[in-house]
C-alpha atoms as a PDB file:
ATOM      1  CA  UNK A   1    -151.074-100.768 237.523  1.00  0.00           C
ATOM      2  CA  UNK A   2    -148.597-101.828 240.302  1.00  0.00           C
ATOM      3  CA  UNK A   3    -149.727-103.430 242.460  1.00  0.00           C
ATOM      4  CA  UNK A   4    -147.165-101.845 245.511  1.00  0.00           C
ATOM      5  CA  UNK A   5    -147.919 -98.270 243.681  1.00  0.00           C
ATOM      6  CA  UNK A   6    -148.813 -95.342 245.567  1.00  0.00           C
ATOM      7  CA  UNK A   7    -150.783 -91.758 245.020  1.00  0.00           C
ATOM      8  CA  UNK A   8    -151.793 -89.031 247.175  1.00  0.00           C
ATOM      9  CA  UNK A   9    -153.594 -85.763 246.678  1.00  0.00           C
ATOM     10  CA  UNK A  10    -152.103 -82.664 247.318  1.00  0.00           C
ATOM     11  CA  UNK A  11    -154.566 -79.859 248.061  1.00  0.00           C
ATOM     12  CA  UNK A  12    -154.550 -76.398 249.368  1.00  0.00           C
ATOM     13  CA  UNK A  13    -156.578 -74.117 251.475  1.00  0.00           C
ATOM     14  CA  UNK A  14    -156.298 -71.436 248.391  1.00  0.00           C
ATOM     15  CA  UNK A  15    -154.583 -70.261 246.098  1.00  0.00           C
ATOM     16  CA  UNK A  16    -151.366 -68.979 245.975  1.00  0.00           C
ATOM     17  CA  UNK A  17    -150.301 -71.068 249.531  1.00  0.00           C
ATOM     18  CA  UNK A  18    -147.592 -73.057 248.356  1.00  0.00           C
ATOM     19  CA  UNK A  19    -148.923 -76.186 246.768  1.00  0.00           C
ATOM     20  CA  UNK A  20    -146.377 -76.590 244.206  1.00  0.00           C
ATOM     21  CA  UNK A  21    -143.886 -75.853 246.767  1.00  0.00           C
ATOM     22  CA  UNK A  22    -144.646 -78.737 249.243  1.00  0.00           C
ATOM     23  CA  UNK A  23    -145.482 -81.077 246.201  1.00  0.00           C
ATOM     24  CA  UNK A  24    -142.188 -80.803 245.352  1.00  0.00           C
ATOM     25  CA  UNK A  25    -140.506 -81.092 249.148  1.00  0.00           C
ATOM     26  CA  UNK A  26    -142.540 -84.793 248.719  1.00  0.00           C
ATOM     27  CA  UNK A  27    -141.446 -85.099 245.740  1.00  0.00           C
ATOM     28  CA  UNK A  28    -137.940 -85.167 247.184  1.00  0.00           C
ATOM     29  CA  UNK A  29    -138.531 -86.618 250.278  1.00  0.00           C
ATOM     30  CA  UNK A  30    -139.772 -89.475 248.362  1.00  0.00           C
ATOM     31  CA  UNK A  31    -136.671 -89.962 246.230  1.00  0.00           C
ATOM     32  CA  UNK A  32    -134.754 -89.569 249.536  1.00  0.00           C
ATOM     33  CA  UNK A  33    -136.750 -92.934 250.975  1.00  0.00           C
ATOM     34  CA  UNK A  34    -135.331 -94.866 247.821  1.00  0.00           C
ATOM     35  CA  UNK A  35    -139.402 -93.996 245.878  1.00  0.00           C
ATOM     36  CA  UNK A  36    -139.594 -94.053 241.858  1.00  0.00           C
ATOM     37  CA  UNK A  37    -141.507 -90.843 242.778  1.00  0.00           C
ATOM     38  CA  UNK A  38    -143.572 -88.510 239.720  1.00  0.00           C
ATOM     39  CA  UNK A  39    -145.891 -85.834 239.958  1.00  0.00           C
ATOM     40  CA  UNK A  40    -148.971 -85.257 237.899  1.00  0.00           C
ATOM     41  CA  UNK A  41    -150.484 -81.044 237.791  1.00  0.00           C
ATOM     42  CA  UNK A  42    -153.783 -82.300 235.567  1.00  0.00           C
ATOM     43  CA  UNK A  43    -154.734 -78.494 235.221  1.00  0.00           C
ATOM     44  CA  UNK A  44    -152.572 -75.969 234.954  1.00  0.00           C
ATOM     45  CA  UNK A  45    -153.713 -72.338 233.995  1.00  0.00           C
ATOM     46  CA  UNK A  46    -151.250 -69.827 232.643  1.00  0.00           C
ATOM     47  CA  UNK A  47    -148.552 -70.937 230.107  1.00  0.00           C
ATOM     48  CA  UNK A  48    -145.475 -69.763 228.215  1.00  0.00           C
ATOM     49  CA  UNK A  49    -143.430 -71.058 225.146  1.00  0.00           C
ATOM     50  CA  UNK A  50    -139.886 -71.460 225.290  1.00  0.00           C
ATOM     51  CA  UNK A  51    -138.315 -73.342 222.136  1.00  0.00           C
ATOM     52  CA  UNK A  52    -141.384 -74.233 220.354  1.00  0.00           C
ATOM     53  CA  UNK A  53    -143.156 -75.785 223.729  1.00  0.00           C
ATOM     54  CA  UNK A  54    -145.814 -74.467 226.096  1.00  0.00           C
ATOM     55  CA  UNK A  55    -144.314 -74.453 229.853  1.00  0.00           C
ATOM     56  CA  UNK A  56    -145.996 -73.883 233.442  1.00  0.00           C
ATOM     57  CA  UNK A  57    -144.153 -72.418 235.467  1.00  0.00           C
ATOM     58  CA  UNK A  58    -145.603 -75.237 238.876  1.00  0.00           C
ATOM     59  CA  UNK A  59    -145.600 -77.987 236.042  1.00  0.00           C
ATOM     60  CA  UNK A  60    -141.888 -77.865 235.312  1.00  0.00           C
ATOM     61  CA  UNK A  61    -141.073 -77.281 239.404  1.00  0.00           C
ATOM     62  CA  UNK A  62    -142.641 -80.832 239.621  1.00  0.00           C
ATOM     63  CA  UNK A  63    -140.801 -82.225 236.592  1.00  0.00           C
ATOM     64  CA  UNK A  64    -137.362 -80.791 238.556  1.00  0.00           C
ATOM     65  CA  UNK A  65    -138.087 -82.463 241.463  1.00  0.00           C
ATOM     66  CA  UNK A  66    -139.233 -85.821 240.408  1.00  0.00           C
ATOM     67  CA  UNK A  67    -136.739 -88.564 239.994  1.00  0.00           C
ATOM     68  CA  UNK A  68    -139.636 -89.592 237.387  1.00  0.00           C
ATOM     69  CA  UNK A  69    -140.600 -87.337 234.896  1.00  0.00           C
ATOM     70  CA  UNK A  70    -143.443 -88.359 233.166  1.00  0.00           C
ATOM     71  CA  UNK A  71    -144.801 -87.402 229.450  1.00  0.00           C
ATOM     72  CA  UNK A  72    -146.245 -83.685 229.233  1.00  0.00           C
ATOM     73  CA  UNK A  73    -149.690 -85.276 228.285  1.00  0.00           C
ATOM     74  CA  UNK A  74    -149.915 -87.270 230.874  1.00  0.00           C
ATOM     75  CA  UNK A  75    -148.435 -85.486 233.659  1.00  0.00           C
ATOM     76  CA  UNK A  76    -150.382 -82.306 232.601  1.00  0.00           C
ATOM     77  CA  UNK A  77    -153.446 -83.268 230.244  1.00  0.00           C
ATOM     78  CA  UNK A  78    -155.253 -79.400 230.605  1.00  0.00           C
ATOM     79  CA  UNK A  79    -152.526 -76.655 230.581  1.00  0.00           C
ATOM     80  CA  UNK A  80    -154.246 -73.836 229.423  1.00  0.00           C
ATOM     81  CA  UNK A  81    -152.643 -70.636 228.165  1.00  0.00           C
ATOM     82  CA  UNK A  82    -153.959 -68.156 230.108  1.00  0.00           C
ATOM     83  CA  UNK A  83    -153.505 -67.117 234.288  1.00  0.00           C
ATOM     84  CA  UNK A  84    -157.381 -67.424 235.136  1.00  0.00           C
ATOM     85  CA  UNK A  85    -159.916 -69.611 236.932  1.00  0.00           C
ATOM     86  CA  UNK A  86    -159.400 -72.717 234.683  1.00  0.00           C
ATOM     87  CA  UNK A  87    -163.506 -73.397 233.770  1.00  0.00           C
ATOM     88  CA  UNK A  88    -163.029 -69.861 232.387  1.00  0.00           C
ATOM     89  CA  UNK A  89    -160.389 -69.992 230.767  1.00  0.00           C
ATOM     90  CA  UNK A  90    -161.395 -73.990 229.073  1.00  0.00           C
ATOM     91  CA  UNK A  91    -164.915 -72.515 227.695  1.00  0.00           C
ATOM     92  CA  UNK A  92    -162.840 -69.641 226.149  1.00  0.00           C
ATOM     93  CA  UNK A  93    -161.028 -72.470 224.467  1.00  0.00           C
ATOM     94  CA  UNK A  94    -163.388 -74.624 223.731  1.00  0.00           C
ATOM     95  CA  UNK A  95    -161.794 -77.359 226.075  1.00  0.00           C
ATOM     96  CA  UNK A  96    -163.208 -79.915 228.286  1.00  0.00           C
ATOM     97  CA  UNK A  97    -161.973 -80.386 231.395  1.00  0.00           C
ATOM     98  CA  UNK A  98    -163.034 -84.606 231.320  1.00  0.00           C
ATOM     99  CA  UNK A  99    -162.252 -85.871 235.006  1.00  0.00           C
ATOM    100  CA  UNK A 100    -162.208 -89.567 233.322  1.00  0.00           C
ATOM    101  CA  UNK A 101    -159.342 -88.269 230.936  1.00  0.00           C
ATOM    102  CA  UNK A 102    -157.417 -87.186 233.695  1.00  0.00           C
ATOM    103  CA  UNK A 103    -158.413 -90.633 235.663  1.00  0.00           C
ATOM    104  CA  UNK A 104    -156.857 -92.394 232.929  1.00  0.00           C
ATOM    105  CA  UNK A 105    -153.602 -90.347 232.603  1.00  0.00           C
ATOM    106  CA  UNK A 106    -153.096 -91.088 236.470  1.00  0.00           C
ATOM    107  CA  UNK A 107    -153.685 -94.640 235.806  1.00  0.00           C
ATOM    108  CA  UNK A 108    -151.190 -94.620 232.936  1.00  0.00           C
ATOM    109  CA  UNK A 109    -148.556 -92.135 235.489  1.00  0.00           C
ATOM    110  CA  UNK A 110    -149.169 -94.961 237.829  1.00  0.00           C
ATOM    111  CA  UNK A 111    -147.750 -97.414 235.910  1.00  0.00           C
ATOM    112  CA  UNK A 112    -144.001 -95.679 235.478  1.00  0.00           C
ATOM    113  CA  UNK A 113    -143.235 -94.613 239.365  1.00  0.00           C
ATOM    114  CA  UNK A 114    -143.645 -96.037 243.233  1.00  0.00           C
ATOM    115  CA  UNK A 115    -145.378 -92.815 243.947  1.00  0.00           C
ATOM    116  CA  UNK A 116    -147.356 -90.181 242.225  1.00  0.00           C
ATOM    117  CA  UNK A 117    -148.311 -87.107 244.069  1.00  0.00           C
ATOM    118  CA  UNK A 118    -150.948 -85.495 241.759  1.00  0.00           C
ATOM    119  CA  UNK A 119    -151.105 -81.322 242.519  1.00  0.00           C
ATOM    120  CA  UNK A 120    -154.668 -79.860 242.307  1.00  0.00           C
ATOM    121  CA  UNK A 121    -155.376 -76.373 241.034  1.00  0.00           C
ATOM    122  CA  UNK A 122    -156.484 -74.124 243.634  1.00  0.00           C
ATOM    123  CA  UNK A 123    -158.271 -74.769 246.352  1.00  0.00           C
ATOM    124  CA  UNK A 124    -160.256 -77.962 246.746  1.00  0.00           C
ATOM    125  CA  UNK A 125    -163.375 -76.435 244.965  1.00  0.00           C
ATOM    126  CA  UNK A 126    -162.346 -75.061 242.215  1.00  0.00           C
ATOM    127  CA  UNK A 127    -164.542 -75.569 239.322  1.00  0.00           C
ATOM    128  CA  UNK A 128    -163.861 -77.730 236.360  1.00  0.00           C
ATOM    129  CA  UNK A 129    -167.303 -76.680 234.332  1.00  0.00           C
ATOM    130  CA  UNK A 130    -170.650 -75.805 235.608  1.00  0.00           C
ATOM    131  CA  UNK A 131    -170.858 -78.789 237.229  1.00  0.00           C
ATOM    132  CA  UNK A 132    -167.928 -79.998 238.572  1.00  0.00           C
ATOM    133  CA  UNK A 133    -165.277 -79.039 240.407  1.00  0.00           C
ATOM    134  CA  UNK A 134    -161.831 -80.222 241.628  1.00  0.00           C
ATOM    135  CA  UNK A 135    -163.523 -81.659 244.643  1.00  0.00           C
ATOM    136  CA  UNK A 136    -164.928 -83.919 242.127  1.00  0.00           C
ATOM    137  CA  UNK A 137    -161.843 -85.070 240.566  1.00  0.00           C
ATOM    138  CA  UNK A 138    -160.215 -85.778 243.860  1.00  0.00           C
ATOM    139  CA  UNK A 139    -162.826 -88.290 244.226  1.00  0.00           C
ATOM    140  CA  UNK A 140    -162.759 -89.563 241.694  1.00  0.00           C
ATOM    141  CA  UNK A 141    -159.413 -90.402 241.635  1.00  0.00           C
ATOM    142  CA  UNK A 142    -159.908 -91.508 244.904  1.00  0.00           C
ATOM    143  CA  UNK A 143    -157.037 -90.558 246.770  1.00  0.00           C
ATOM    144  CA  UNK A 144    -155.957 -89.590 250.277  1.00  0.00           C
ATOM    145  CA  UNK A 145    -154.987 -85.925 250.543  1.00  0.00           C
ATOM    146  CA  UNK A 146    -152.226 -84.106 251.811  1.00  0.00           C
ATOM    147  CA  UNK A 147    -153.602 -80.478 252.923  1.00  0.00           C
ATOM    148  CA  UNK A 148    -151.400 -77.581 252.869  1.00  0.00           C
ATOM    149  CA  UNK A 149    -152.602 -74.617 254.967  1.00  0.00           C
ATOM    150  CA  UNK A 150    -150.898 -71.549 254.408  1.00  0.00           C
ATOM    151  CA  UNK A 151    -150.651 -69.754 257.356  1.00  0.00           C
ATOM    152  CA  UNK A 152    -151.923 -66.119 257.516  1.00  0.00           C
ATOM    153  CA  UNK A 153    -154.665 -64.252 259.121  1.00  0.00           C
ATOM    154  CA  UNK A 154    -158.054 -66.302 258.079  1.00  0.00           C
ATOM    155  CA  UNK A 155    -155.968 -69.832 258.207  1.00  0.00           C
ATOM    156  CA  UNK A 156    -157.866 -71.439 261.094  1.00  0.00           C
ATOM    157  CA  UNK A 157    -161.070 -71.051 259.318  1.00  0.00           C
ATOM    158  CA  UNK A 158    -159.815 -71.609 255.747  1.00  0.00           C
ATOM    159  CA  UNK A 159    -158.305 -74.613 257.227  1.00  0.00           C
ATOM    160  CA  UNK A 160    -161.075 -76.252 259.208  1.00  0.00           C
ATOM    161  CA  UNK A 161    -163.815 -75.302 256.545  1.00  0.00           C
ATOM    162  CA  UNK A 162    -161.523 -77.379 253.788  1.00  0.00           C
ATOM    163  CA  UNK A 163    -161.075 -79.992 255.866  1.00  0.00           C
ATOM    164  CA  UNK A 164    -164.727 -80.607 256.259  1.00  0.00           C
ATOM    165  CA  UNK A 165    -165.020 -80.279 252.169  1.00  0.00           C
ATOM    166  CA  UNK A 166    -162.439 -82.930 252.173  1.00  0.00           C
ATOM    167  CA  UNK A 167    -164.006 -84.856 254.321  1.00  0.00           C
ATOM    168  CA  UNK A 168    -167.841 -84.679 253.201  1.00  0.00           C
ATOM    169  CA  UNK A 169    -166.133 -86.081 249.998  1.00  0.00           C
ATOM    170  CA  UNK A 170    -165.623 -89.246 251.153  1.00  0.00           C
ATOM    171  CA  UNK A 171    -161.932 -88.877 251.067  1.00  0.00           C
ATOM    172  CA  UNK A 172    -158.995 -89.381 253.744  1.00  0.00           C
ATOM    173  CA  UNK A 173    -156.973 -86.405 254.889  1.00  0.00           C
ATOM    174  CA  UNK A 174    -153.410 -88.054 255.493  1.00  0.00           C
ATOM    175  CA  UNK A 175    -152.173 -85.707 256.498  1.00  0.00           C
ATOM    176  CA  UNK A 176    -151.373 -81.297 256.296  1.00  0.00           C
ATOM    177  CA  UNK A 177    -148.649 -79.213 256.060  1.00  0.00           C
ATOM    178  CA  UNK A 178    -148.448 -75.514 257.464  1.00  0.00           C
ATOM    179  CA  UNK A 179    -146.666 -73.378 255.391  1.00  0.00           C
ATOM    180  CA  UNK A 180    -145.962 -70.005 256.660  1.00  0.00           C
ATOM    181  CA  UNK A 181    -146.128 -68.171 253.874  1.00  0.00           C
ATOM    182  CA  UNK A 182    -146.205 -64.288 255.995  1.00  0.00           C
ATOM    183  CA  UNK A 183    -143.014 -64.802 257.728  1.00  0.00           C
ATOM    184  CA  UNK A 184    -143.879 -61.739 260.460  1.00  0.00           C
ATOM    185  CA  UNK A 185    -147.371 -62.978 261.207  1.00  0.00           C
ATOM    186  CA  UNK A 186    -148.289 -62.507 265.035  1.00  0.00           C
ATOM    187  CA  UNK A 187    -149.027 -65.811 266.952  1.00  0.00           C
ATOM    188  CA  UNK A 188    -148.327 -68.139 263.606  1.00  0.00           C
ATOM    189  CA  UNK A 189    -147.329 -70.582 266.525  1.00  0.00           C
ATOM    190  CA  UNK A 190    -150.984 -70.712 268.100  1.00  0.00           C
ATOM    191  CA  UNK A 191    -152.656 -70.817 264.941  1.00  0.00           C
ATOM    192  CA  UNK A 192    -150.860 -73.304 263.716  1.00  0.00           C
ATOM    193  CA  UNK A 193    -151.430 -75.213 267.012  1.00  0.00           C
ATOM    194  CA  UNK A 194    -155.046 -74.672 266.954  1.00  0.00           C
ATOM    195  CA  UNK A 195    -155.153 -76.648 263.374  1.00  0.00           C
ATOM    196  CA  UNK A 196    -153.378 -79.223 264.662  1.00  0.00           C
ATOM    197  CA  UNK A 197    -155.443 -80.395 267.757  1.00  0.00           C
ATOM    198  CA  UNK A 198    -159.176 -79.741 265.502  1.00  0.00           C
ATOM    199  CA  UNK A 199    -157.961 -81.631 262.648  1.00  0.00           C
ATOM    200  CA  UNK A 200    -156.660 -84.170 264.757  1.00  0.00           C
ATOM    201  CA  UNK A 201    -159.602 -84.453 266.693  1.00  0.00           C
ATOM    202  CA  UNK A 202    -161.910 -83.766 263.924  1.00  0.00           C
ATOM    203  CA  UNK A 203    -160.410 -85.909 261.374  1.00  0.00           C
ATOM    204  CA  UNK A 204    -157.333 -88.039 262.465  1.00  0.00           C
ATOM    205  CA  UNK A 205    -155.304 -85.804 260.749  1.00  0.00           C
ATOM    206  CA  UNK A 206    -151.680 -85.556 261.913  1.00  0.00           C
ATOM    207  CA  UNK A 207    -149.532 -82.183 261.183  1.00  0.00           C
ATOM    208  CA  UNK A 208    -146.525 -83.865 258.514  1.00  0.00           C
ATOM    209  CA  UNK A 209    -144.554 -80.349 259.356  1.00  0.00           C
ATOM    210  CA  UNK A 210    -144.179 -77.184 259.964  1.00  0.00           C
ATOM    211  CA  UNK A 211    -142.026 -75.351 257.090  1.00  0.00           C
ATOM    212  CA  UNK A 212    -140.921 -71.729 257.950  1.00  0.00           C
ATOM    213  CA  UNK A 213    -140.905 -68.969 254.806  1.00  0.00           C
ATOM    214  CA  UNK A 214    -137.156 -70.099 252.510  1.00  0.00           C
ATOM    215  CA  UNK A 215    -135.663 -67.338 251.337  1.00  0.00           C
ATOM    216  CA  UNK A 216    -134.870 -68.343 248.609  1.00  0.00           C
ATOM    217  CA  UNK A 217    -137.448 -71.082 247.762  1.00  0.00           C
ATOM    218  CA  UNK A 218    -135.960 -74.710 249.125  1.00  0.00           C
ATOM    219  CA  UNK A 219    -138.055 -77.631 248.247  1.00  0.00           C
ATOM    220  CA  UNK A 220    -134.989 -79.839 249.248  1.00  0.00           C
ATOM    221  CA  UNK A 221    -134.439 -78.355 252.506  1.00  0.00           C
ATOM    222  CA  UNK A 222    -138.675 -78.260 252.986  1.00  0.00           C
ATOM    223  CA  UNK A 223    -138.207 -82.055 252.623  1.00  0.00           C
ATOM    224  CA  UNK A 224    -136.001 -82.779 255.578  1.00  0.00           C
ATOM    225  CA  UNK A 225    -138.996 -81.147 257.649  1.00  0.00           C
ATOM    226  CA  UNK A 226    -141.187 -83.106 256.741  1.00  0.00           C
ATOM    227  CA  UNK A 227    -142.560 -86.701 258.256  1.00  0.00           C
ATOM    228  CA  UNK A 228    -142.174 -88.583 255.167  1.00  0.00           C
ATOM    229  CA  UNK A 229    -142.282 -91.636 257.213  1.00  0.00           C
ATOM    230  CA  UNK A 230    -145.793 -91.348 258.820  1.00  0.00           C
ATOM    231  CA  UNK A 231    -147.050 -90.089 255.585  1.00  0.00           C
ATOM    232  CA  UNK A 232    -145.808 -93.619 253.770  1.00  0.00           C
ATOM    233  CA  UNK A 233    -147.273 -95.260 256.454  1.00  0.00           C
ATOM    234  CA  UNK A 234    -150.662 -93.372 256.799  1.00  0.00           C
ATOM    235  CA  UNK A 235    -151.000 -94.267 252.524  1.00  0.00           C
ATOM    236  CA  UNK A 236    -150.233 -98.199 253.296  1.00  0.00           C
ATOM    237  CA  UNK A 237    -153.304 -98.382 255.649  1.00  0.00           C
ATOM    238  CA  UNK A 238    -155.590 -96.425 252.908  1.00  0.00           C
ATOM    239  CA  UNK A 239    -155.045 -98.933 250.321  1.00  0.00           C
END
């Protein structure tokens, strides 16, 4: 592993909040601060076939916007056929979700970029089997986390209550992201300033941007908003 390589977490407060779509804004931003910069999605639930392969649709949204694409078997070890809770869907299959698999396919992603931001599945406790979950695999890979709270009615509480999960899991909130995702929500502004004095408070956690709802989708453009530059720092004193 390099020894000047770097990883972070990306997490969100459910589903459906626009993980994918900040992964890849870092993705970019990244690439934009001169970063060898690849994304891992270890489980990815609900797949398609296009010219003999099996695609996800978030998977190949992080291949697009890294300037590193890794192997399919690394950068996705689980992708699973069908749109469901992925511990469902696995014991359908007979799969395994094995957290050390997916340990050593970040160790091996690692080893071809600067930077690997690795996408949960979900929310932060998902489950992986009956009895572990992607709070699990977080910590095991042991990596700070980027939160992204989508903002709608509910994301104060979703927010804090993850950020405690986080937290109670030994692990390092570098930072979060609000992404409005209702673009006529009344008093986004407060909520979104609520979150950011608890989690700063609560757990050092500074607010890396605000991204309004792009219509259409602009990971690019979501990068410019973002504080790349704190984020790089806040990962160099988590080593």
């Amino acid at each position: 592993m390099s020894t000047t390589a770097r990883s972070l977490f990306v997490t969100g407060t459910d589903t459906e909040i626009g993980k994918t779509f900040v992964s890849c804004a870092l993705l970019h931003g990244f690439a934009d601060a001169g970063l060898r910069a690849a994304a891992m999605k270890p489980v990815a639930a609900g797949a398609f076939e296009r010219d003999g392969q099996w695609h996800n649709e978030d998977a190949d949204a992080l291949d697009a916007a890294a300037n590193v694409v890794l192997p399919p078997e690394i950068r996705t070890p689980y992708l699973l056929k069908a749109p469901a809770a992925p511990h469902i869907v696995a014991a359908q299959v007979g799969v395994t979700l094995d957290i050390a698999h997916i340990v050593d396919c970040h160790r091996k992603a690692m080893q071809r970029a600067d930077i690997v931001v690795v996408e949960g599945v979900g929310g932060f406790r998902v489950p992986l089997d009956d009895t572990s979950d992607t709070a699990d695999l977080a910590h095991a890979l042991g990596l700070p986390v980027v939160l992204v709270v989508g903002v709608r009615l509910g994301c104060i509480n979703h927010a804090l209550l993850t950020a405690d999960a986080i937290a109670k899991s030994g692990l390092v909130i570098a930072g979060w992201v609000a992404n409005r995702i209702e673009a006529d929500m009344r008093f986004a502004e407060e909520n979104i300033d609520t979150v950011r004095s608890r989690l700063a408070r609560e757990h050092h956690a500074p607010l890396l941007g605000s991204l309004p709802r792009f219509s259409p989708a602009s990971p690019r453009g979501a990068a410019s908003r973002l504080d790349i530059s704190t984020l790089l720092r806040t990962l160099r004193e988590t080593r």
